[in-house]
Protein backbone atom coordinates (compact mmCIF):
# COMPACT_ATOMS: atom_id res chain seq x y z
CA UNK A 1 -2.45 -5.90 -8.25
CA UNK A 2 -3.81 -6.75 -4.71
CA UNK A 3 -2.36 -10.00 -4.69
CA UNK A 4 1.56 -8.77 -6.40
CA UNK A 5 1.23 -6.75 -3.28
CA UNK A 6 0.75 -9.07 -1.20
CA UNK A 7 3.33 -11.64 -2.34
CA UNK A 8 5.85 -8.81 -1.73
CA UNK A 9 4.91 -8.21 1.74
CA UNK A 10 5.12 -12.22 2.65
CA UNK A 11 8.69 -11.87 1.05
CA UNK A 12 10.02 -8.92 3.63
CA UNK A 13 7.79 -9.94 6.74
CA UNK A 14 9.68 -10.60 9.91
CA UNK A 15 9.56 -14.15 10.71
CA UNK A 16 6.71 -15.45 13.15
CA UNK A 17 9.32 -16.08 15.70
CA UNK A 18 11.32 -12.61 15.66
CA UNK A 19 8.96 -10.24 18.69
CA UNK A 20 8.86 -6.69 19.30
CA UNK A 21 9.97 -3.71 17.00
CA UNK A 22 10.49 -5.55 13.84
CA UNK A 23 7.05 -5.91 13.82
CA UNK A 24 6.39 -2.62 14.93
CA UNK A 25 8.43 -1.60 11.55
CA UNK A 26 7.27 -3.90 9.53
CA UNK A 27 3.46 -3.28 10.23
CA UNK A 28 3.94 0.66 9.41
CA UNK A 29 5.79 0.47 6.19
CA UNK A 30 3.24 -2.49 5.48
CA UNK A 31 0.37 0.01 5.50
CA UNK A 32 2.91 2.79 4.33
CA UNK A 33 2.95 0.82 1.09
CA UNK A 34 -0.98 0.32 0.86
CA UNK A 35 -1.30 3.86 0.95
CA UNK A 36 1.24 5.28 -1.78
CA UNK A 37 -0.05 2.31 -4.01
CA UNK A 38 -3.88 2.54 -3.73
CA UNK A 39 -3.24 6.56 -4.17
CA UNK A 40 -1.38 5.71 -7.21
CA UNK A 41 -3.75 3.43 -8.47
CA UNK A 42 -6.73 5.99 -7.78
CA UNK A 43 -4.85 8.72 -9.28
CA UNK A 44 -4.55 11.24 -6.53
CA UNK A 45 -4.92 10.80 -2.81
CA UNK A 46 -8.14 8.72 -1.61
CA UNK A 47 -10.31 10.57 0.46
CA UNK A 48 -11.22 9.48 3.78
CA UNK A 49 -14.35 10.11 2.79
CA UNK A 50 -14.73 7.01 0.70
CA UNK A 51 -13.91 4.46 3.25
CA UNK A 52 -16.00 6.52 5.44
CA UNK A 53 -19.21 6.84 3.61
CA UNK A 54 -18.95 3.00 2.87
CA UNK A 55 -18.66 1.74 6.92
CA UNK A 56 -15.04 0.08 5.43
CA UNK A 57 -11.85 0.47 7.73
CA UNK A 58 -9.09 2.50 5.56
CA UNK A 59 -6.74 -0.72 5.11
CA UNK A 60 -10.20 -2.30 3.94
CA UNK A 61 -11.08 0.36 1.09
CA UNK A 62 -7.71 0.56 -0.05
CA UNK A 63 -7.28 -3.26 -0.61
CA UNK A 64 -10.51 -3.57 -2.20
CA UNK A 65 -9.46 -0.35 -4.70
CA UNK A 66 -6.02 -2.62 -5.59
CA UNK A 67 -8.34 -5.61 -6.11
CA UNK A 68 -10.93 -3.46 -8.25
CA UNK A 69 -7.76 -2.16 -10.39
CA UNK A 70 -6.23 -5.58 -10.94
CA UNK A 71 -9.65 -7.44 -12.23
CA UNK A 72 -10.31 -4.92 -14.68
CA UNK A 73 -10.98 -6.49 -18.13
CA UNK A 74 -7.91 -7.16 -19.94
CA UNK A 75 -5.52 -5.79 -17.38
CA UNK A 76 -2.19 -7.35 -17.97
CA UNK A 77 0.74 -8.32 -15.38
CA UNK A 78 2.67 -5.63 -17.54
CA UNK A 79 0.75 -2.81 -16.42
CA UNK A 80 0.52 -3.78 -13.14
CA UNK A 81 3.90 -4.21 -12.64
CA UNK A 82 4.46 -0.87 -14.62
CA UNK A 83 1.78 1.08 -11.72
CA UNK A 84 3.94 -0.41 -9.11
CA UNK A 85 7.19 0.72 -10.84
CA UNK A 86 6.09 4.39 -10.99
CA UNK A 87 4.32 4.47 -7.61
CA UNK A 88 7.84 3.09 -6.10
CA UNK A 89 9.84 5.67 -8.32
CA UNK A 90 7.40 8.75 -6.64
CA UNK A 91 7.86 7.22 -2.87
CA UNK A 92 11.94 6.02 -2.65
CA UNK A 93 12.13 3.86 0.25
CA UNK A 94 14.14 5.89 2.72
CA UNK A 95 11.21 6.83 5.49
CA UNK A 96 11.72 6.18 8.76
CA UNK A 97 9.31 3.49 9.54
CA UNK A 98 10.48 3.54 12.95
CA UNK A 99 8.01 6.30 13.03
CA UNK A 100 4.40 6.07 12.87
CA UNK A 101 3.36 7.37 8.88
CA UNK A 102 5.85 7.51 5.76
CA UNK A 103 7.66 11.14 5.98
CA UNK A 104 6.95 11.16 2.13
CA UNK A 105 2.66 10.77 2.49
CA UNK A 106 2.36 12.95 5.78
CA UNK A 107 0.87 15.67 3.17
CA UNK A 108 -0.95 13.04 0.74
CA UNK A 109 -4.02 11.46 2.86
């Protein structure tokens, strides 16, 4: 799971030599995504608590929780795919990353 992820972020990532707000933008919905897919992964919202409790930054717990997921035993590419499918379908794609936070999680974490 972690690593589908994070082939779809290389895909949509400004390139090196574009500066300034598409990085901005980029870097927001980047963690945007990290949050509606870890919390669809966990099943509800993850706590703050967690990363908290275990001296891990947020994007830390939350990358680790993807990686858990993914390495279970006999997890297939089907159902990852298939967690990524619904947690896209629950979180359409028109926030306004120009704005710190996803309009569509400001109640979730």
């Amino acid at each position: 799971m972690l690593h589908a992820w994070e082939r779809g972020v290389r895909s949509v990532r400004p390139r090196w030599s574009v500066r300034g707000e598409p990085w901005n933008i980029f870097q927001r919905a980047l963690f945007d995504s990290l949050v509606v897919l870890s919390n669809q992964v966990n099943g509800r919202p993850v706590s703050g608590v967690r990363w908290r409790k275990l001296r891990l930054t947020e994007d830390a717990y939350r990358r680790t929780l993807l990686w858990c997921w993914g390495d279970e035993p006999e997890r297939t590419t089907a159902e990852a795919a298939a967690m990524i499918r619904a947690a896209a379908a629950l979180h359409p794609s028109d926030g306004d990353h120009n704005l710190p936070g996803c309009p569509n999680l400001k109640n979730m974490v």
